[in-house]
C-alpha atoms as a PDB file:
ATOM      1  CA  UNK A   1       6.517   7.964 -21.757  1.00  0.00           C
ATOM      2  CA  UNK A   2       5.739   5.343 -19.618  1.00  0.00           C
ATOM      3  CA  UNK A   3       8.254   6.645 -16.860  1.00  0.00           C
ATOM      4  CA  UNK A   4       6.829  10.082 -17.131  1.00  0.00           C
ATOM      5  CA  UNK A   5       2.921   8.685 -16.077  1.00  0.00           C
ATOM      6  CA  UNK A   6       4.562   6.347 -13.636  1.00  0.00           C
ATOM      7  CA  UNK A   7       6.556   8.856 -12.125  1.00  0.00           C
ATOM      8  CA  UNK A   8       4.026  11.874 -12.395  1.00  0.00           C
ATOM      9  CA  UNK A   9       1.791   9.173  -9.876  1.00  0.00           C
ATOM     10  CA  UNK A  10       4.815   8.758  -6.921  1.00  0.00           C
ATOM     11  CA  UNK A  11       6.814  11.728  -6.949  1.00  0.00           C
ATOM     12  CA  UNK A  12       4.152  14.573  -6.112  1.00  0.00           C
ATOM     13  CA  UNK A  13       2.643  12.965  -2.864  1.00  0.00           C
ATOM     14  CA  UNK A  14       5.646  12.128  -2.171  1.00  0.00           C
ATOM     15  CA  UNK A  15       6.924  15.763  -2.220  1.00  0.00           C
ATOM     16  CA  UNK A  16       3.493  16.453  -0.722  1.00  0.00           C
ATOM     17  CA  UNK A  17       4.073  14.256   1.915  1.00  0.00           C
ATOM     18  CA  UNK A  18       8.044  15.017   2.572  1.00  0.00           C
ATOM     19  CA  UNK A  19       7.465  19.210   2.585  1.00  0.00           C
ATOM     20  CA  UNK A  20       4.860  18.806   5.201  1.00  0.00           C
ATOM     21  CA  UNK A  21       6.483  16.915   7.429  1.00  0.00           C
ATOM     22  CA  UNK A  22       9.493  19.414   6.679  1.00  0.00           C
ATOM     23  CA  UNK A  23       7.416  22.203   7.374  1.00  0.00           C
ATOM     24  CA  UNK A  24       4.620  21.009   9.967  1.00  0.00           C
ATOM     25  CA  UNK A  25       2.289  22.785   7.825  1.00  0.00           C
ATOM     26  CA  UNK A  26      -0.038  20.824   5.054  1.00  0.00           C
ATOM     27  CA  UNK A  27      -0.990  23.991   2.959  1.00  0.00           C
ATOM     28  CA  UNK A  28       2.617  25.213   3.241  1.00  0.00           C
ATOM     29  CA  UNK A  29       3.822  21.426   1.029  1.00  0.00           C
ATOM     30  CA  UNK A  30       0.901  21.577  -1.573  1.00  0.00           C
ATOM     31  CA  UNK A  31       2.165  24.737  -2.458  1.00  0.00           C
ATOM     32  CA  UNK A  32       5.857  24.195  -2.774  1.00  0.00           C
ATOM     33  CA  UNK A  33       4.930  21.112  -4.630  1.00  0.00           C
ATOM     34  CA  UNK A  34       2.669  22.933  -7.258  1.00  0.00           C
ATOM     35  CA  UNK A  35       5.189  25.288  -7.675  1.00  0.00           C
ATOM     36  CA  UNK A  36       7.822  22.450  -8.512  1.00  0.00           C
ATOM     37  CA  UNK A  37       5.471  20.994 -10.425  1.00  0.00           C
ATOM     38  CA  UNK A  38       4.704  24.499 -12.254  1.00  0.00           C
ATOM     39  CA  UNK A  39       8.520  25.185 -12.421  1.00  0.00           C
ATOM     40  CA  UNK A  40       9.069  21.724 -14.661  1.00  0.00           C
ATOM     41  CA  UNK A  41       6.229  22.577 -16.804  1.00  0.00           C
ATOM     42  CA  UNK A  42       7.678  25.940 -17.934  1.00  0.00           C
ATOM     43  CA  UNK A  43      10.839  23.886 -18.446  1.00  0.00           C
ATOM     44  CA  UNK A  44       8.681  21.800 -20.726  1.00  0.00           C
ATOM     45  CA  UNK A  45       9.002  17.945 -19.035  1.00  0.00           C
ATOM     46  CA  UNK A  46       5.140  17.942 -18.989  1.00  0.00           C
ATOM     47  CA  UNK A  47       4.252  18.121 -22.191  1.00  0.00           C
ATOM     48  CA  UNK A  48       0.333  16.310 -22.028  1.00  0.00           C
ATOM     49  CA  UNK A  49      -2.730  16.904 -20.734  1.00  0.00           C
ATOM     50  CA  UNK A  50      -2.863  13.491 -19.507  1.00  0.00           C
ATOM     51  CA  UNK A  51       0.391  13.825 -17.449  1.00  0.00           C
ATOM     52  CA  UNK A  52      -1.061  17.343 -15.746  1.00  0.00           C
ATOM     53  CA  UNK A  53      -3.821  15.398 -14.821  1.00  0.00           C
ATOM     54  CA  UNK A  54      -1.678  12.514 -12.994  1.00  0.00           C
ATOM     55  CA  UNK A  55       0.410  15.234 -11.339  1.00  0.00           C
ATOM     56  CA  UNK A  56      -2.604  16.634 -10.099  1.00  0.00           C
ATOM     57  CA  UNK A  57      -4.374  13.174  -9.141  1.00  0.00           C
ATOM     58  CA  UNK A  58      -1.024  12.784  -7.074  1.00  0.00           C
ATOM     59  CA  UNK A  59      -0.856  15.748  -5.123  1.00  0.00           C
ATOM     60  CA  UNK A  60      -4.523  15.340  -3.939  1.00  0.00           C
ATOM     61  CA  UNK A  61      -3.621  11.927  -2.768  1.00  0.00           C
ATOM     62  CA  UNK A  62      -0.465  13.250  -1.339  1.00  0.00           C
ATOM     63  CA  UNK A  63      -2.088  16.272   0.106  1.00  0.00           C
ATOM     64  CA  UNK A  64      -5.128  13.443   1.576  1.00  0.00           C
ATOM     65  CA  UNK A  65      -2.551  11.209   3.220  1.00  0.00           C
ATOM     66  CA  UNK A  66      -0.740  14.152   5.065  1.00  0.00           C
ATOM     67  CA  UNK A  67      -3.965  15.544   6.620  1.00  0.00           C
ATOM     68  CA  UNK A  68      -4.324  11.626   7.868  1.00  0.00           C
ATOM     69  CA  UNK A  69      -0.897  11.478   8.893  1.00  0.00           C
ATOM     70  CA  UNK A  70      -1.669  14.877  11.061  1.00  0.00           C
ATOM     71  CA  UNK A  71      -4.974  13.373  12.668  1.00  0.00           C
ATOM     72  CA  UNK A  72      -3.149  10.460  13.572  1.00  0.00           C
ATOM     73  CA  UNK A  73      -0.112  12.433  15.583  1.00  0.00           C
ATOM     74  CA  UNK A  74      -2.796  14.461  17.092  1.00  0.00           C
ATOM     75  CA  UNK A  75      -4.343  11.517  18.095  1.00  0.00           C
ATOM     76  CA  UNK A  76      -1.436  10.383  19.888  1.00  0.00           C
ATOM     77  CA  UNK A  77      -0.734  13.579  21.720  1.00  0.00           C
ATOM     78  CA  UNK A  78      -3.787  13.962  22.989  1.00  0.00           C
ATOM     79  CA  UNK A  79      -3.360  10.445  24.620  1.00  0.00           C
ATOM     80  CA  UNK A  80      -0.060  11.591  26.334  1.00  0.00           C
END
């Protein structure tokens, strides 16, 4: 159970994080990242409350860090 939590706190911002730099668009990731995160619910891997709410803790985080990683690259081009 342990892995689940610890892994419910990585994986989604990472996924957030990874699709938006995949797809240059922020919105874009969150949602293909809910919707793998929807798709192993229905399998039944999240099975608590608690777990949804890391998930969900994790993609806001994720979601946070991309928009930061965007301001920072327009930053930089802006300098050029």
């Amino acid at each position: 159970m342990f892995t689940k939590f610890l892994l419910a706190l990585i994986l989604p911002g990472l996924l957030v994080v990874f699709f938006s730099r995949v797809t240059y668009n922020r919105v874009l990731a969150l949602f293909l990242a809910v919707a793998l995160i929807a798709a192993s619910a229905y399998k039944g891997y999240t099975d608590t409350l608690w777990l949804i709410i890391v998930d969900a803790l994790s993609l806001t985080v994720g979601f946070w860090y991309a928009t930061q990683i965007k301001r920072k690259m327009n930053k930089i081009e802006n300098l050029s």
